[in-house]
Structure formats: C-alpha cells, structure tokens
Protein backbone atom coordinates (compact mmCIF):
# COMPACT_ATOMS: atom_id res chain seq x y z
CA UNK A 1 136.90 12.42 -8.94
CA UNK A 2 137.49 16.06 -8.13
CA UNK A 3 134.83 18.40 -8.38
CA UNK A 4 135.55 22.56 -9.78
CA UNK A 5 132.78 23.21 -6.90
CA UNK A 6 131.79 26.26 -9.11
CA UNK A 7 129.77 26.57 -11.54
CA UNK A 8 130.61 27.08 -15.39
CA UNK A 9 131.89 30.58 -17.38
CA UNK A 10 129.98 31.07 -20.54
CA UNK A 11 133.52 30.98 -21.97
CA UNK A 12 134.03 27.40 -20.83
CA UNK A 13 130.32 26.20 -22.20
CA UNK A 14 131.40 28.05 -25.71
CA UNK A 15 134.95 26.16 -25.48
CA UNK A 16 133.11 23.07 -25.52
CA UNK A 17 130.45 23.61 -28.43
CA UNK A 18 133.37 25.30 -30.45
CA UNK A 19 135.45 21.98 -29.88
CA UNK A 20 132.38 20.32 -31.89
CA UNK A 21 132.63 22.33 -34.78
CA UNK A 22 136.31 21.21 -34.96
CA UNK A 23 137.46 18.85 -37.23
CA UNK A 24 139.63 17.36 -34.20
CA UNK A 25 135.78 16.20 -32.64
CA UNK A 26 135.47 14.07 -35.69
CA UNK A 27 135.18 10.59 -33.59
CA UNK A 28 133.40 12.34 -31.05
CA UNK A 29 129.62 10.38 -31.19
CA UNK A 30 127.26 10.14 -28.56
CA UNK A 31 124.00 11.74 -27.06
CA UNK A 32 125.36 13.93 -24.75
CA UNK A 33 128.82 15.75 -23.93
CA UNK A 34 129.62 16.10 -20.26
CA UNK A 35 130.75 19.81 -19.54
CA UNK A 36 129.68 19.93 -15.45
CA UNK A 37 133.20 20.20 -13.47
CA UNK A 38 132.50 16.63 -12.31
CA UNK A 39 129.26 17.00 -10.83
CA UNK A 40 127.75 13.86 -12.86
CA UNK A 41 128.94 10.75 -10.93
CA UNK A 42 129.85 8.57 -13.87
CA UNK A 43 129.89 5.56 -12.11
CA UNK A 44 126.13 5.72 -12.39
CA UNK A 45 125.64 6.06 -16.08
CA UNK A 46 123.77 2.96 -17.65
CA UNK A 47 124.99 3.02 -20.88
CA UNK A 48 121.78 1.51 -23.25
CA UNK A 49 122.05 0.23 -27.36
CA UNK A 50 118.91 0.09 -28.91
C-alpha cells in the first residue's frame, strides 16, 4: 500500500462527495467511503452483515 503521507485538499474531500451525487456512483453501497490517502490499513477491516 502506498501512503500520500499528507493530508487531504478540501478539493479532493469535495471530489469524492461530488462523485456520490453522480449517476456513475449508482452501485456504490456501503457505510462508509474511504477518502484517507491510504492511511486505513484495510487488511484490518472486519466486514459484519446483520
């Protein structure tokens, strides 16, 4: 994984919520969307259905 080591621009933040409002993020579902530069390690994630 490579890590920005920075933190975000507003810009990039908006890019992302703007991307929502898109009918391209149609099949986008989920709690949470991931906009760190890498910082989350995914490989700890528990992924839960209740």
């Amino acid at each position: 994984m490579v890590l920005l080591s920075r933190f975000a621009e507003p810009e990039e933040i908006g890019e992302a919520i703007a991307f929502l409002c898109l009918p391209a993020s149609d099949y986008v579902n989920g709690p949470e969307l991931c906009v760190d530069g890498g910082q989350v390690p995914i490989d700890n994630w528990k992924y839960r259905y209740d």
